[in-house]
Protein backbone atom coordinates (compact mmCIF):
# COMPACT_ATOMS: atom_id res chain seq x y z
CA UNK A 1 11.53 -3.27 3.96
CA UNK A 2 12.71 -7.00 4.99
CA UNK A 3 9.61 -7.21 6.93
CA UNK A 4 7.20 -6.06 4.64
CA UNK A 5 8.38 -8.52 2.10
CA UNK A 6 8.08 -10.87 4.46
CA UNK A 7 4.86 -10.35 5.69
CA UNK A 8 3.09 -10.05 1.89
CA UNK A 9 5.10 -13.54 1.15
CA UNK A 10 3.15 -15.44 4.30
CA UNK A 11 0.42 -13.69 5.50
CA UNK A 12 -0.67 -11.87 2.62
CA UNK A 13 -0.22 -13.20 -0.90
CA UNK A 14 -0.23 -17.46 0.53
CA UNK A 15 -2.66 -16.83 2.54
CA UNK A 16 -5.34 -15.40 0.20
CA UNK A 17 -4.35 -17.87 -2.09
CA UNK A 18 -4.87 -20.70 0.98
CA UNK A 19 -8.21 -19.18 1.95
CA UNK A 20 -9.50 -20.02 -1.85
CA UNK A 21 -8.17 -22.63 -1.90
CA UNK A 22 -9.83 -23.94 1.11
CA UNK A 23 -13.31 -23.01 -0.27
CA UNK A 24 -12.50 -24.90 -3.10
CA UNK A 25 -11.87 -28.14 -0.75
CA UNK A 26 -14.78 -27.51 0.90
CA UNK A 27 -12.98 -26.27 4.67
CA UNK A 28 -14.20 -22.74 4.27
CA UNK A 29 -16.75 -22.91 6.46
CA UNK A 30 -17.19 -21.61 10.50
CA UNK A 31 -16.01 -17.85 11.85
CA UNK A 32 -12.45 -18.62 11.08
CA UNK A 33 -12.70 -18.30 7.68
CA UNK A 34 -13.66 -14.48 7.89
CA UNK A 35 -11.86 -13.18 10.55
CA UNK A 36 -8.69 -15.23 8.74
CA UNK A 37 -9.11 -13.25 5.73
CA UNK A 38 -9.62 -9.71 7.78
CA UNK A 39 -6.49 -10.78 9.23
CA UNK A 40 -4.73 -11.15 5.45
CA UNK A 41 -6.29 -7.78 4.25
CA UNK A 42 -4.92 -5.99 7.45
CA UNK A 43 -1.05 -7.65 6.43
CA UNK A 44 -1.69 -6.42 3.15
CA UNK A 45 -2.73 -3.08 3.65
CA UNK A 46 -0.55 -2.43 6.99
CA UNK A 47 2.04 -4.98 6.35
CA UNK A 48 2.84 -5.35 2.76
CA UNK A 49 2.02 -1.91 1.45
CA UNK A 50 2.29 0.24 5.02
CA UNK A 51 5.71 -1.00 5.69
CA UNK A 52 7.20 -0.86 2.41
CA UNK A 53 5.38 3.15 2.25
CA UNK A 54 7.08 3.86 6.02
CA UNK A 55 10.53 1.87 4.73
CA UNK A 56 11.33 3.60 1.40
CA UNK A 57 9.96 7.00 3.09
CA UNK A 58 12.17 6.78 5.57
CA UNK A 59 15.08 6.66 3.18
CA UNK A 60 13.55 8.80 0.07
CA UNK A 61 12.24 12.02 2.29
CA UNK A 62 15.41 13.15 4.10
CA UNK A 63 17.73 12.57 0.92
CA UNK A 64 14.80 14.25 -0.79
CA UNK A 65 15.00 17.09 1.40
CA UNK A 66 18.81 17.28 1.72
CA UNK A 67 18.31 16.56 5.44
CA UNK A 68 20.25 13.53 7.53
CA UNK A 69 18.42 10.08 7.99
CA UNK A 70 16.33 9.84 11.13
CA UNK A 71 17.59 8.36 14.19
CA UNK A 72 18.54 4.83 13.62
CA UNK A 73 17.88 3.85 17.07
CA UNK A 74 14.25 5.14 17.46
CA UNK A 75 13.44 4.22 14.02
CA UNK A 76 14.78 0.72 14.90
CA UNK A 77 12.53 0.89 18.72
CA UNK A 78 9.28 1.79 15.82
CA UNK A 79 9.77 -1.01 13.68
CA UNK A 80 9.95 -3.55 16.40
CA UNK A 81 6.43 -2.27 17.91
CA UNK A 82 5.26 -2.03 14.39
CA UNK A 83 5.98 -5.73 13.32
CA UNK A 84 4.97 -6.79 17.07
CA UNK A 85 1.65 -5.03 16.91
CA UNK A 86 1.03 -6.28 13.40
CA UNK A 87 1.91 -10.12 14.32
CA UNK A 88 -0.41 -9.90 17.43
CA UNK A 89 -3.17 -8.50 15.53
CA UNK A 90 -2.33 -11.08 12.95
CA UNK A 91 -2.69 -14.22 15.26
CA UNK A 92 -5.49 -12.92 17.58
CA UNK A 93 -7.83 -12.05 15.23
CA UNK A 94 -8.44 -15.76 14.28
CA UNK A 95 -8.23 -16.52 17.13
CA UNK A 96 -10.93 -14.38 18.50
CA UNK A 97 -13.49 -16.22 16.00
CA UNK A 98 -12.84 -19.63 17.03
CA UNK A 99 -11.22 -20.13 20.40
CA UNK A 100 -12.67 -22.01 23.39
CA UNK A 101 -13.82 -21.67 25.92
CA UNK A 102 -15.54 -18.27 26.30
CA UNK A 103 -12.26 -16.84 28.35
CA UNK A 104 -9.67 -17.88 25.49
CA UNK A 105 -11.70 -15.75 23.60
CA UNK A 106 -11.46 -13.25 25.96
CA UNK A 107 -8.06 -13.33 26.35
CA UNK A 108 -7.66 -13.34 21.93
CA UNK A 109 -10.02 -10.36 22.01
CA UNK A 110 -7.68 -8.29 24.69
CA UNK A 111 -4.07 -9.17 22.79
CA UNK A 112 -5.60 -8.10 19.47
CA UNK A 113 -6.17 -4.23 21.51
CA UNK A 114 -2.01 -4.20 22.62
CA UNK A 115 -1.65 -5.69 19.28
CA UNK A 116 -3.05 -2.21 17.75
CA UNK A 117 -1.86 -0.37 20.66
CA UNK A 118 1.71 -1.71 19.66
CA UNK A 119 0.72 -0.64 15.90
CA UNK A 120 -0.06 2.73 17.40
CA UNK A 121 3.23 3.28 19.25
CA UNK A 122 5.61 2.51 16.46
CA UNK A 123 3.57 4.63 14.39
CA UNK A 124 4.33 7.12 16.54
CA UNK A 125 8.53 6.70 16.91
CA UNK A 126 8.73 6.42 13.14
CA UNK A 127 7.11 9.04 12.55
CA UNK A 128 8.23 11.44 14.87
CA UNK A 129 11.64 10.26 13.89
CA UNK A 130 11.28 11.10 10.65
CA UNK A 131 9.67 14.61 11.30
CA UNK A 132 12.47 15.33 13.51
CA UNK A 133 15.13 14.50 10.49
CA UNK A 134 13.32 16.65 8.40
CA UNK A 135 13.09 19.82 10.18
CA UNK A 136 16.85 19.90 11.32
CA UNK A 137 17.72 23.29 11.16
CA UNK A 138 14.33 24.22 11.90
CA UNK A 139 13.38 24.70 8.44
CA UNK A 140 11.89 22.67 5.63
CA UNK A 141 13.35 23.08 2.36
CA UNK A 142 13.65 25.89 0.01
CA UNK A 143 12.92 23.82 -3.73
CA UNK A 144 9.26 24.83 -4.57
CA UNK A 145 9.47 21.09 -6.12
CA UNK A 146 10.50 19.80 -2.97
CA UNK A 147 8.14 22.03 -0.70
CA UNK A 148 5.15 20.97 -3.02
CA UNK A 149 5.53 17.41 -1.95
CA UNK A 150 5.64 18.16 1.85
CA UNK A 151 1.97 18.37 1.94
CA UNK A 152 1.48 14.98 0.47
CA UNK A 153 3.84 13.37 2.87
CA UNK A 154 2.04 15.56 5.82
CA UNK A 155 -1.32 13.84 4.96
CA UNK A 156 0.43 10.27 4.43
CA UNK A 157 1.59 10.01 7.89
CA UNK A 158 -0.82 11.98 10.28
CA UNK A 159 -3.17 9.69 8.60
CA UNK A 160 -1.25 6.38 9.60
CA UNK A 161 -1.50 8.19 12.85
CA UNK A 162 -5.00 8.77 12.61
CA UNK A 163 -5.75 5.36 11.84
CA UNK A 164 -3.07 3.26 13.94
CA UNK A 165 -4.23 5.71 17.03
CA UNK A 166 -8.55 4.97 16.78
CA UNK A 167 -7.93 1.50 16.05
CA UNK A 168 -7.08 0.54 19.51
CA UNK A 169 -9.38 2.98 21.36
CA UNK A 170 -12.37 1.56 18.99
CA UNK A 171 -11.19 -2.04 20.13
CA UNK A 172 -10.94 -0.90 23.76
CA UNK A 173 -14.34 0.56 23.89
CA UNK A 174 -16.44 -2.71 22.46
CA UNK A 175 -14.03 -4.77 24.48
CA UNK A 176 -15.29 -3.10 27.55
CA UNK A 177 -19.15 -3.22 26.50
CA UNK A 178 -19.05 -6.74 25.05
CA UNK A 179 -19.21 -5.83 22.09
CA UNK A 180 -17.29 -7.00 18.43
CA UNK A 181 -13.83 -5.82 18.55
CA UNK A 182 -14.50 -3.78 15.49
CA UNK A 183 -17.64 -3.20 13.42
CA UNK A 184 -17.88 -3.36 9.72
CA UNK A 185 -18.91 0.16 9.35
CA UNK A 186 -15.87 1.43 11.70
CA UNK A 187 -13.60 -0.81 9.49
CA UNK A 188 -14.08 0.05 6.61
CA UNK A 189 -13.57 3.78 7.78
CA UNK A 190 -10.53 3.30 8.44
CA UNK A 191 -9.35 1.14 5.31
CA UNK A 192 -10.39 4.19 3.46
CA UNK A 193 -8.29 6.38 5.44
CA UNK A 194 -5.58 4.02 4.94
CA UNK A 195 -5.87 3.63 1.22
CA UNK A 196 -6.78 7.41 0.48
CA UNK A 197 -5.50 9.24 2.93
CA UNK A 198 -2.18 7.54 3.75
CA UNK A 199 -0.86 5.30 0.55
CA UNK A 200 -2.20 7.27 -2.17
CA UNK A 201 -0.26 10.42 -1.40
CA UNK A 202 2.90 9.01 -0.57
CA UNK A 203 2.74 7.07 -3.47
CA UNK A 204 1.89 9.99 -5.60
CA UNK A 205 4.54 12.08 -4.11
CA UNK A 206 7.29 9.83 -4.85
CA UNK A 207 5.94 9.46 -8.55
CA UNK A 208 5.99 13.35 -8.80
CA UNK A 209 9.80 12.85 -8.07
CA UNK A 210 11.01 9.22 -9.30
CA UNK A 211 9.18 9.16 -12.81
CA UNK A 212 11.10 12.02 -14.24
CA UNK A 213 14.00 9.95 -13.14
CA UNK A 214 13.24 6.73 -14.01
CA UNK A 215 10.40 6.86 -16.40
CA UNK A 216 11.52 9.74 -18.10
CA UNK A 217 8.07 11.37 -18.07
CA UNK A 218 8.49 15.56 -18.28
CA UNK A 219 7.95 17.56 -14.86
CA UNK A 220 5.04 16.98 -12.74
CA UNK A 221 2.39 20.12 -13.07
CA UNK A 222 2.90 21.15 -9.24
CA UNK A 223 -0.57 23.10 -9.62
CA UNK A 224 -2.73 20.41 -11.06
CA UNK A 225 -1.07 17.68 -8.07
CA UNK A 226 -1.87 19.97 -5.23
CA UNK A 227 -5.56 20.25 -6.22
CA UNK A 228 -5.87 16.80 -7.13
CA UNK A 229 -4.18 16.09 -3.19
CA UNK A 230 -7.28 18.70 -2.05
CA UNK A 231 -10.03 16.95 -3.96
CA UNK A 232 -8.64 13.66 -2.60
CA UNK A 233 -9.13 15.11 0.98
CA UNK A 234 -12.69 16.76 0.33
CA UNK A 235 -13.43 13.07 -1.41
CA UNK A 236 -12.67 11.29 1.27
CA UNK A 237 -13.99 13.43 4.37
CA UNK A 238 -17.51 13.29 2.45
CA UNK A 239 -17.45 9.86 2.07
CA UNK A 240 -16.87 8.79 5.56
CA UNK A 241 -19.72 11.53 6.28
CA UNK A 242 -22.29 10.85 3.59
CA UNK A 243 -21.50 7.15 2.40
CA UNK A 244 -24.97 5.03 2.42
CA UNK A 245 -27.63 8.18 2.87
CA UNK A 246 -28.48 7.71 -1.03
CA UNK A 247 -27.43 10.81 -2.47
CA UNK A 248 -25.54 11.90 -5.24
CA UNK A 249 -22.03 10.39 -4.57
CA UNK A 250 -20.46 13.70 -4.17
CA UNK A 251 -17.61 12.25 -2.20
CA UNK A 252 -17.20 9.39 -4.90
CA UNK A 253 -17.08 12.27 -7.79
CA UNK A 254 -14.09 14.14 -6.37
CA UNK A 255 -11.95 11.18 -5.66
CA UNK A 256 -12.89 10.15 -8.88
CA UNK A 257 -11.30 13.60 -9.93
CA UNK A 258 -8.31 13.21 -7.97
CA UNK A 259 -6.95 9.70 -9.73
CA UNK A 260 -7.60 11.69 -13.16
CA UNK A 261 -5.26 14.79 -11.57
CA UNK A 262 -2.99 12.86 -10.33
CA UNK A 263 -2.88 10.93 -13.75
CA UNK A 264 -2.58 13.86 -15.77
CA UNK A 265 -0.19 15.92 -13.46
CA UNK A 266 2.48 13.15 -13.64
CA UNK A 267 2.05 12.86 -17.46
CA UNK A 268 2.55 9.19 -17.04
CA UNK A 269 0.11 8.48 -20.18
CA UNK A 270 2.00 11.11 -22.23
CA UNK A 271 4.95 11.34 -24.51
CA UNK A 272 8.30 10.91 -22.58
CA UNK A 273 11.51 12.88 -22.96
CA UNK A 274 14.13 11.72 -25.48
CA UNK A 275 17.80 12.40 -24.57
CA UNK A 276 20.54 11.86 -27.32
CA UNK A 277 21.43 8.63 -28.62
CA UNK A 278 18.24 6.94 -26.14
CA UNK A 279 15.54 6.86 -28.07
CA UNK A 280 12.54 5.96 -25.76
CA UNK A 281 10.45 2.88 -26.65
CA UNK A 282 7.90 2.29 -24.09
CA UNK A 283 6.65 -1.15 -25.50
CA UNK A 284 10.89 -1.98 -24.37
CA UNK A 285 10.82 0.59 -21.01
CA UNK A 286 9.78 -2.21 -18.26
CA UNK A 287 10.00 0.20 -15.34
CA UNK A 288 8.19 2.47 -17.49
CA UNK A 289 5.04 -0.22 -18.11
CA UNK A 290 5.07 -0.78 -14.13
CA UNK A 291 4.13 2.73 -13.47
CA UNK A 292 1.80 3.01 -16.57
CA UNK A 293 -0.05 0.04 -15.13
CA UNK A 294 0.02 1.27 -12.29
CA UNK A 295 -1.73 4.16 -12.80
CA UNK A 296 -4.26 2.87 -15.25
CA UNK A 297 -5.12 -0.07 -11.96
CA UNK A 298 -5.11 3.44 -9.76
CA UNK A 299 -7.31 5.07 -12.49
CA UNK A 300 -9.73 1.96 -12.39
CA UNK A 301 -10.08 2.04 -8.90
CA UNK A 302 -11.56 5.53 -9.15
CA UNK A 303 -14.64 4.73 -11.50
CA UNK A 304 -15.54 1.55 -9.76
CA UNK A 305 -16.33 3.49 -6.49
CA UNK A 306 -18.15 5.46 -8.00
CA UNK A 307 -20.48 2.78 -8.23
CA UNK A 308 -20.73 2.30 -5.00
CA UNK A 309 -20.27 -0.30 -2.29
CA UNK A 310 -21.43 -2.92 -4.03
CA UNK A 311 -17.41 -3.05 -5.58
CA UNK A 312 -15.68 -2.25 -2.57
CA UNK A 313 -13.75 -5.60 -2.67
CA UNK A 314 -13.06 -4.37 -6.47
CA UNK A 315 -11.90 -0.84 -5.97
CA UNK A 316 -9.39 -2.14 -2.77
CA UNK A 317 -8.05 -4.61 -4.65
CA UNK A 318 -7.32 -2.49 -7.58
CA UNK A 319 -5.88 -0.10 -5.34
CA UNK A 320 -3.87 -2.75 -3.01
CA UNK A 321 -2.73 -5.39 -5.81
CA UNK A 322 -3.11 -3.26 -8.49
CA UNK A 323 -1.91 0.77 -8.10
CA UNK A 324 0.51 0.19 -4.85
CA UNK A 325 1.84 -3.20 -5.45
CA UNK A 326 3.16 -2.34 -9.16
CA UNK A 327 4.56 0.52 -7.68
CA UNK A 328 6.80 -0.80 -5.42
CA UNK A 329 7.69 -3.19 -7.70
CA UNK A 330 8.59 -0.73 -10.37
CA UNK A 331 10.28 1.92 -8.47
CA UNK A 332 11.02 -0.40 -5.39
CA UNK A 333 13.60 -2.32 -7.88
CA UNK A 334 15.59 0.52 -8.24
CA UNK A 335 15.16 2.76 -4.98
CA UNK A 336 15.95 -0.76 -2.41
CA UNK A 337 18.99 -1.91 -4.00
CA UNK A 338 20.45 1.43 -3.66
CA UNK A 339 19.31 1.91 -0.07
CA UNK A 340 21.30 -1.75 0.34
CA UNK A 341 24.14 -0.54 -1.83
CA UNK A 342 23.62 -3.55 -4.02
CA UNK A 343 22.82 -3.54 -7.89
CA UNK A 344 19.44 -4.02 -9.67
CA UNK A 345 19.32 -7.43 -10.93
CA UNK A 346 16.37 -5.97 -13.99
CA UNK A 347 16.14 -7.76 -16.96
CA UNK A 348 13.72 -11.11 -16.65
CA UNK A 349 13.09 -10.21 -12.83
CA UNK A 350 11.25 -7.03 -13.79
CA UNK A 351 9.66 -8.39 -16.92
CA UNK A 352 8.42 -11.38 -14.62
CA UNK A 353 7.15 -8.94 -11.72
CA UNK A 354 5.13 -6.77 -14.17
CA UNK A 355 3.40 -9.53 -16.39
CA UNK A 356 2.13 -11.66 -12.82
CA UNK A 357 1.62 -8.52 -11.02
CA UNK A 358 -0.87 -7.28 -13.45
CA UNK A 359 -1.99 -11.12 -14.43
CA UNK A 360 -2.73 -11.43 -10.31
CA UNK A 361 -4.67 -8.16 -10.41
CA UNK A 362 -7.16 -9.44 -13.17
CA UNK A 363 -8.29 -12.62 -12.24
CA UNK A 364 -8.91 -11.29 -9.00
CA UNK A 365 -10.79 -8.25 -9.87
CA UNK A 366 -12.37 -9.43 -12.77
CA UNK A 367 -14.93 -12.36 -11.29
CA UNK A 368 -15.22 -10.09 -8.37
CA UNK A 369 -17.29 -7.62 -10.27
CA UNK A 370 -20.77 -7.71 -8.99
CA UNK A 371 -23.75 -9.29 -11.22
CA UNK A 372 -20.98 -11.01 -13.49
CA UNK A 373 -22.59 -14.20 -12.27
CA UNK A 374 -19.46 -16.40 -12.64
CA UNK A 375 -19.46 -20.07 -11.31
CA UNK A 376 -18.55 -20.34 -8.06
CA UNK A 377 -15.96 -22.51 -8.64
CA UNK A 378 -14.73 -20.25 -10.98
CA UNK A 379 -14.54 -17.53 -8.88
CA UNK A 380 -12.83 -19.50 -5.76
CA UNK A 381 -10.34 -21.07 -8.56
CA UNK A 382 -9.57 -17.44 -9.85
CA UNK A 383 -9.01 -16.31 -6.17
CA UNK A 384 -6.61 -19.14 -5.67
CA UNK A 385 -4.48 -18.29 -8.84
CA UNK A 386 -4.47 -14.77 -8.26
CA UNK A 387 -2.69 -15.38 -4.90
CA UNK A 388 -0.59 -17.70 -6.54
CA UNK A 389 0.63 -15.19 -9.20
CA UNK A 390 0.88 -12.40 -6.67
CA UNK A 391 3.07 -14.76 -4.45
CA UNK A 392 5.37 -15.21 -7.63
CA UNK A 393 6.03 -11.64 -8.46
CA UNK A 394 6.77 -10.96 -4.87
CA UNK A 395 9.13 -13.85 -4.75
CA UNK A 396 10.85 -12.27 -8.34
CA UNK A 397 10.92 -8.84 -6.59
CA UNK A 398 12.25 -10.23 -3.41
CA UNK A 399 15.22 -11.88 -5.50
CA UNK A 400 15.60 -8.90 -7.43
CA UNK A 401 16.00 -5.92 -4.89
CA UNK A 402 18.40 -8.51 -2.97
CA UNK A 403 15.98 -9.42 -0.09
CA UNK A 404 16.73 -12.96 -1.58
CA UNK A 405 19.74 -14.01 -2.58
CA UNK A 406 21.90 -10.64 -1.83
CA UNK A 407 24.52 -9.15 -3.77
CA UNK A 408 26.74 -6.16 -3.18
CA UNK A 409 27.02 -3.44 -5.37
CA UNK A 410 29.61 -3.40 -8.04
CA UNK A 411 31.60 -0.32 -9.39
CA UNK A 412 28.80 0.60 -12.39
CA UNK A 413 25.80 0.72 -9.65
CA UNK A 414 24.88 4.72 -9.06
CA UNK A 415 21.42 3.82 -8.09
CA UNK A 416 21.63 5.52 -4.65
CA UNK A 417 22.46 8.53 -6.22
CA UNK A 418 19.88 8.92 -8.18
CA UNK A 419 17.25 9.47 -5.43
């Protein structure tokens, strides 16, 4: 979780912010401009919000299921092929676009393949690391509640698999035949996978269990979650099949559907549960207004691709920035402090997190939308800010879950047990 931090701190949230900021100067100009800001989406889709899913997943799943951790050893082995795969693929993609001579390129175009091949391979140790944890026994559990879930998390990570595994075999074969490492159409493939098929139902899952918790929302409607997770997966096998033929959007429609079950099943927009002498005032609940916006950014996200891929840079970043990121930082601030077995600093951190989370989300969707015909300037300076506010809340999480500035646990913290 360290890493992920780390890698949406420098890679992802500065470096969107420095790639504005260099159009505004006037340096954005040339290949390396492009394949520098592929390289930041990749460390914030795989590195930011992939790690942090794998980390806290890792942790949440086998106490979820009553089962031991995975093995620390071969989940340790993962993470270094992980973060090595993602810091090749990080520093050869740039350089693919503007190295010299024609054999530097060459040799930028082969690391970024064992860059995703490395992806692939930790992938493939966490994962089977964490399978193996959870069928000890040789059973899954018995909770309906808890069995419900399993499917999400089943999806989640056989498509990081997915993914992580055709990345490098895609790469492989246009290395071979001269060709660009990885076409646009290929690419965005797979971001949808990622987004869709492996974020969005972990990240639903742990809702289904953490906001009853933490939000105090009432009980998850198992039925209405399991057929919003099936018109998620009908959504997004018909868009990868039928995007672009000009059509009715059926694929669009049922994703669409999904964020609204999903929504609805989780009750976050509803009335929450009062409890004797704690009267609920959202306006006051800051954990609660992190999942709320959460969910209205996820909810967003849903209409606008409907429209089609004209706001694909909208809908990702509404889904990246908006649903994922104020996720993490709402239930992240009380789920990694008691993996760490240190206390929740709260208060101003959380408050600070939610209002330049949600600030970074709108000035970057917002002069993104298409036909808005903002200033150019305007649009570069908004980029630029939007990275700067994003960079901000990640530095308030950071110091809040302890990643900064650690703290151990004192004798009021039961945060770890209430996972």
């Amino acid at each position: 979780m360290r890493s992920s931090i780390l890698v949406g701190l420098t890679a992802g949230f500065a470096t969107g912010s420095l790639l504005f900021a260099s159009l505004l100067l006037g340096f954005g100009t040339g290949l390396w401009w492009p394949a520098t800001a592929r390289a930041h989406g990749h460390a914030q889709l795989f590195g930011w919000a992939g790690l942090m899913v794998i980390g806290v997943g890792l942790r949440f799943l086998p106490r979820l299921a009553s089962k031991p951790e995975p093995n620390a050893a071969q989940v340790r082995r993962g993470f270094w092929f992980l973060l090595f795969g993602l810091v090749v693929r990080l520093g050869s993609r740039p350089a693919t676009a503007i190295a010299e001579p024609e054999t530097v390129a060459r040799v930028a175009e082969i690391a970024w393949v064992i860059g995703a091949a490395g992806e692939f391979i930790g992938a493939v140790l966490v994962v089977a690391a964490l399978a193996k944890a959870i069928t000890t026994g040789g059973t899954l559990p018995t909770n309906p509640a808890i069995r419900s879930l399993v499917p999400f998390f089943g999806i989640s990570f056989l498509s990081l698999l997915a993914v992580s595994g055709i990345t490098p075999v895609l790469g492989l074969l246009r290395l071979t035949n001269g060709e660009l490492l990885i076409d646009r159409t290929s690419s965005d493939g797979l971001i949808l996978v990622m987004f869709y098929g492996f974020l969005i139902p972990a990240s639903v899952a742990m809702s289904a269990r953490l906001f009853p918790l933490y939000v105090r929302t009432r009980p998850a409607k198992l039925q209405l979650l399991r057929a919003g997770l099936i018109l998620l997966a009908a959504g997004v096998v018909l868009r990868l099949v039928t995007d672009g033929d000009g059509k009715l959007p059926i694929g669009r429609l049922l994703i669409l559907a999904s964020t609204a079950s999903f929504a609805a099943s989780l009750g976050i927009f509803g009335p929450r549960r009062e409890l004797p002498r704690r009267p609920m005032r959202l306006w006051r609940d800051v954990t609660g207004l992190h999942a709320l916006s959460a969910y209205a950014w996820l909810l967003c996200a849903g209409a606008v691709q409907v429209l089609g891929a004209a706001w694909q840079d909208v809908e990702r970043h509404l889904l990246g920035a908006g649903f994922v990121t104020m996720l993490i930082f709402g239930m992240g601030a009380h789920l990694i402090p008691g993996f760490g077995r240190r206390t929740i600093r709260g208060g101003l951190y959380l408050w600070a997190t939610l209002l330049l989370g949600n600030l970074a989300v709108a000035i970057r969707v917002i002069p993104a939308i298409p036909d808005l015909h903002l200033p150019v300037q305007i649009e570069r300076s908004a980029g630029a800010a939007a990275g700067v506010a994003g960079l901000m809340a990640l530095t308030f999480f950071a110091i809040n879950v302890g990643v900064m500035f650690p703290r151990n646990a004192g004798p009021d913290d039961d945060t770890s047990s209430r996972t």
